[in-house]
Protein backbone atom coordinates (compact mmCIF):
# COMPACT_ATOMS: atom_id res chain seq x y z
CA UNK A 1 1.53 -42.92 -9.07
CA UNK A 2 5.26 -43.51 -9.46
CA UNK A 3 4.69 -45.95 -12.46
CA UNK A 4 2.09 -43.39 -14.25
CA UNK A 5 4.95 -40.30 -13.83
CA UNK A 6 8.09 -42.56 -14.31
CA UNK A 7 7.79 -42.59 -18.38
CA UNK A 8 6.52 -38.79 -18.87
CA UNK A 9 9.65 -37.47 -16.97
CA UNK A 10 11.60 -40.27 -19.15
CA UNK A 11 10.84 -39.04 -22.21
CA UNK A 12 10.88 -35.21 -21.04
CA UNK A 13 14.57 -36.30 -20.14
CA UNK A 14 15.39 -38.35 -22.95
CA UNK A 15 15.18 -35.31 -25.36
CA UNK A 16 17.89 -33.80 -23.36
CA UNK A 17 20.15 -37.02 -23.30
CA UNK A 18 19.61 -36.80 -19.60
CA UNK A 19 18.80 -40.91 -17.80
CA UNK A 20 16.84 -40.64 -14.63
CA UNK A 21 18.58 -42.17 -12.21
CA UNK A 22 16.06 -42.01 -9.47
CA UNK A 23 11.90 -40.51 -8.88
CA UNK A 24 10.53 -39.93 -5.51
CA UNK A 25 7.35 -38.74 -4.83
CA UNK A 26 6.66 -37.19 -1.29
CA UNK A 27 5.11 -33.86 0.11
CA UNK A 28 1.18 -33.59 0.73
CA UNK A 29 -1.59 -34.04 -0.40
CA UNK A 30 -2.42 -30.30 -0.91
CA UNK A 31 1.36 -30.11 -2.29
CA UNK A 32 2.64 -32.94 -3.90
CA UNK A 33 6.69 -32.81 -3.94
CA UNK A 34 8.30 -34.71 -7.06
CA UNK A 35 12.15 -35.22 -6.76
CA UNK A 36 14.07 -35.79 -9.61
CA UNK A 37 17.85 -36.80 -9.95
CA UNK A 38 19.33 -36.81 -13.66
CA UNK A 39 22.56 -37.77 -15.21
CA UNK A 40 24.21 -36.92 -18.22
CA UNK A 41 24.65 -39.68 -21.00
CA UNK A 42 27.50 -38.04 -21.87
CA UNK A 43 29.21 -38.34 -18.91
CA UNK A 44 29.70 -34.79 -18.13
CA UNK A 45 28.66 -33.60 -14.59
CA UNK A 46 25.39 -32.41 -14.24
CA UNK A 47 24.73 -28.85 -14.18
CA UNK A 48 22.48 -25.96 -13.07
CA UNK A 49 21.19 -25.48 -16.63
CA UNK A 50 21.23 -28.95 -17.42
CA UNK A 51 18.59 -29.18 -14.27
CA UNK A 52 16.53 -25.88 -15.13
CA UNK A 53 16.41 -27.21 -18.67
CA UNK A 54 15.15 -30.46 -17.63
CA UNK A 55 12.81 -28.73 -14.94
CA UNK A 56 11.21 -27.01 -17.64
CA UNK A 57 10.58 -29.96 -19.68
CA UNK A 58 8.99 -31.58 -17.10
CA UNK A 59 6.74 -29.26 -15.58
CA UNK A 60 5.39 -28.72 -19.14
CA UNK A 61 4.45 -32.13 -19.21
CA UNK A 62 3.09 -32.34 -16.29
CA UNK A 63 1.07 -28.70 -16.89
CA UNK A 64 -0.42 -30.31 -19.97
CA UNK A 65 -2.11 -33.07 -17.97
CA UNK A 66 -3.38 -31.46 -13.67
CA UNK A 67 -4.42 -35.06 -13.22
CA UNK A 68 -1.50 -36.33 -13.32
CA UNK A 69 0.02 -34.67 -10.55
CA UNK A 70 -1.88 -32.30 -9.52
CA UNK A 71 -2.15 -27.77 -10.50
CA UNK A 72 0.06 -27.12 -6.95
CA UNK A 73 2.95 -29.49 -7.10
CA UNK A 74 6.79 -28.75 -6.23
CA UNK A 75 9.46 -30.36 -8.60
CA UNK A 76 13.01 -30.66 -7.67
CA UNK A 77 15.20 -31.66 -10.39
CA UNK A 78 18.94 -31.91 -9.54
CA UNK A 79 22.06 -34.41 -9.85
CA UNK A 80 22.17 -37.55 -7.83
CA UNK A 81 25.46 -36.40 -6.48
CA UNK A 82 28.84 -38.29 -5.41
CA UNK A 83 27.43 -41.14 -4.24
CA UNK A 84 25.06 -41.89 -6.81
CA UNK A 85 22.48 -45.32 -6.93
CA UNK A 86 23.60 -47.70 -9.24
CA UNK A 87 20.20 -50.04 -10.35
CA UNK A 88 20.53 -50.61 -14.04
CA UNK A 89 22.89 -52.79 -16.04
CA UNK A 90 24.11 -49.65 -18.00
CA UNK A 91 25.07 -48.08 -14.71
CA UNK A 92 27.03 -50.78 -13.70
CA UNK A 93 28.73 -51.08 -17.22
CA UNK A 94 29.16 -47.08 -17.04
CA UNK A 95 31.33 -47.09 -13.33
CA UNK A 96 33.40 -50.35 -13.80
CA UNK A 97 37.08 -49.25 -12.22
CA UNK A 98 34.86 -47.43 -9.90
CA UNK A 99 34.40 -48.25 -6.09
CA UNK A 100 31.27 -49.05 -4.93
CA UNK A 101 29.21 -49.27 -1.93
CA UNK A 102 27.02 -52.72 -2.05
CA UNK A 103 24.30 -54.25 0.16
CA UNK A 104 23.91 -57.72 -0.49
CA UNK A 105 23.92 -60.98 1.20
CA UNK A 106 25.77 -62.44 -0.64
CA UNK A 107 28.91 -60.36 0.64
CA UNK A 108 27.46 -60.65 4.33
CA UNK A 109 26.01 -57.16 4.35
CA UNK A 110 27.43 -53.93 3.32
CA UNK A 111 30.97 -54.03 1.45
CA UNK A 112 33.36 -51.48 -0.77
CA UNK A 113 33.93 -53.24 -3.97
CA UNK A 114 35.43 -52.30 -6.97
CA UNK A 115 33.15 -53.05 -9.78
CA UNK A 116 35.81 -55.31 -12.40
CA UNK A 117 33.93 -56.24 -15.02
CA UNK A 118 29.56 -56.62 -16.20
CA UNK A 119 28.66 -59.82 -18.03
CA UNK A 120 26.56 -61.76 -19.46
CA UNK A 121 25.63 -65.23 -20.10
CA UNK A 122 22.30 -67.31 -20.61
CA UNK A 123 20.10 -64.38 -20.08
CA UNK A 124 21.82 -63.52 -16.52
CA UNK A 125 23.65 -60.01 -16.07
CA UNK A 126 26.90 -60.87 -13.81
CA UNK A 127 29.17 -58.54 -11.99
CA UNK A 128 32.56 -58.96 -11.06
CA UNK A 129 33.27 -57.37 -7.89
CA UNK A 130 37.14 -56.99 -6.20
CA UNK A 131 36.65 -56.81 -2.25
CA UNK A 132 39.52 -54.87 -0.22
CA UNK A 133 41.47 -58.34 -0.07
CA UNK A 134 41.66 -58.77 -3.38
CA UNK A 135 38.81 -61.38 -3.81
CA UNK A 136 36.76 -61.28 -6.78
CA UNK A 137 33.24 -62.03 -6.30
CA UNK A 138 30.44 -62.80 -8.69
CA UNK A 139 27.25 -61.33 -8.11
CA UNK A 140 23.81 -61.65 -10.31
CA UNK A 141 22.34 -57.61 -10.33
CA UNK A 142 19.20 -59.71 -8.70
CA UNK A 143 22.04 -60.70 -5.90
CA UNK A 144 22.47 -56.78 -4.93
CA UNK A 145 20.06 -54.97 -2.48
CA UNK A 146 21.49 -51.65 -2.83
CA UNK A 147 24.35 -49.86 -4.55
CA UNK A 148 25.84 -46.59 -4.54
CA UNK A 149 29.36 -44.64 -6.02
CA UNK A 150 31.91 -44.95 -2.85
CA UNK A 151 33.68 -41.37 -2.68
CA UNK A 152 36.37 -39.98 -0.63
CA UNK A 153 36.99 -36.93 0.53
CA UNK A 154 40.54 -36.06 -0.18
CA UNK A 155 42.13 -33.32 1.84
């Protein structure tokens, strides 16, 4: 289902210059919910008419075609927030000088990085990640489990 929906809301997006950043698909049967979170390539923040805009867009599409989704479906479109996934290679490029929250084995679990620098070389997307020490690591984007925007709340 996820790989049938993923490229209508894509292009219902891209006409916006809004990226999906992630799709999830839950609910019931009887009511399906699709959940939606969009960024801006422009790098603004996300707003409420940026999200009724897209909402619109996409419940056309998906209006056009019941089989798809189904006539009594509930879509959420909103921002991914602070602590926003990071999964492609133009995310990555997008926050370096940002903190991030990794997964990966390679840095024995769950770390705060900053992300350095994004390269490439033979084919292979590399990312140069600073630890709280100081020590840069090099990670393949295969190497990372799970990513996400580190924020803190600043009093």
């Amino acid at each position: 289902m996820k790989q049938t929906l993923e490229p209508i809301v894509v292009a219902a997006l891209d006409s916006f210059g809004f990226d999906l950043v992630e799709l999830r698909i839950g609910g019931t049967r009887q009511r399906p919910l699709l959940d939606v979170r969009i960024d801006r390539r422009d790098l603004q923040k996300v707003t409420v008419d940026d999200c009724a805009g897209a909402s619109r867009a996409i419940e056309a599409r998906l209006d056009a075609d019941p089989a798809l989704f189904g006539e009594r479906y509930v879509l959420e479109v909103s921002s991914p927030g602070m602590e926003r996934p990071l999964r492609s290679e133009g995310d990555w490029r997008r926050f370096v000088g940002r903190a991030v929250n990794v997964k990966s084995a390679v840095l024995g679990g769950r770390a705060e990085v900053e992300i350095v620098g994004v390269e490439e070389g033979d084919g292979v997307m590399r990312l140069r990640l600073r630890d709280a020490k100081g020590i840069e690591h090099v990670l393949g984007l295969a190497d990372v489990d799970e990513a996400r925007l580190a924020f803190h709340w600043k009093p």
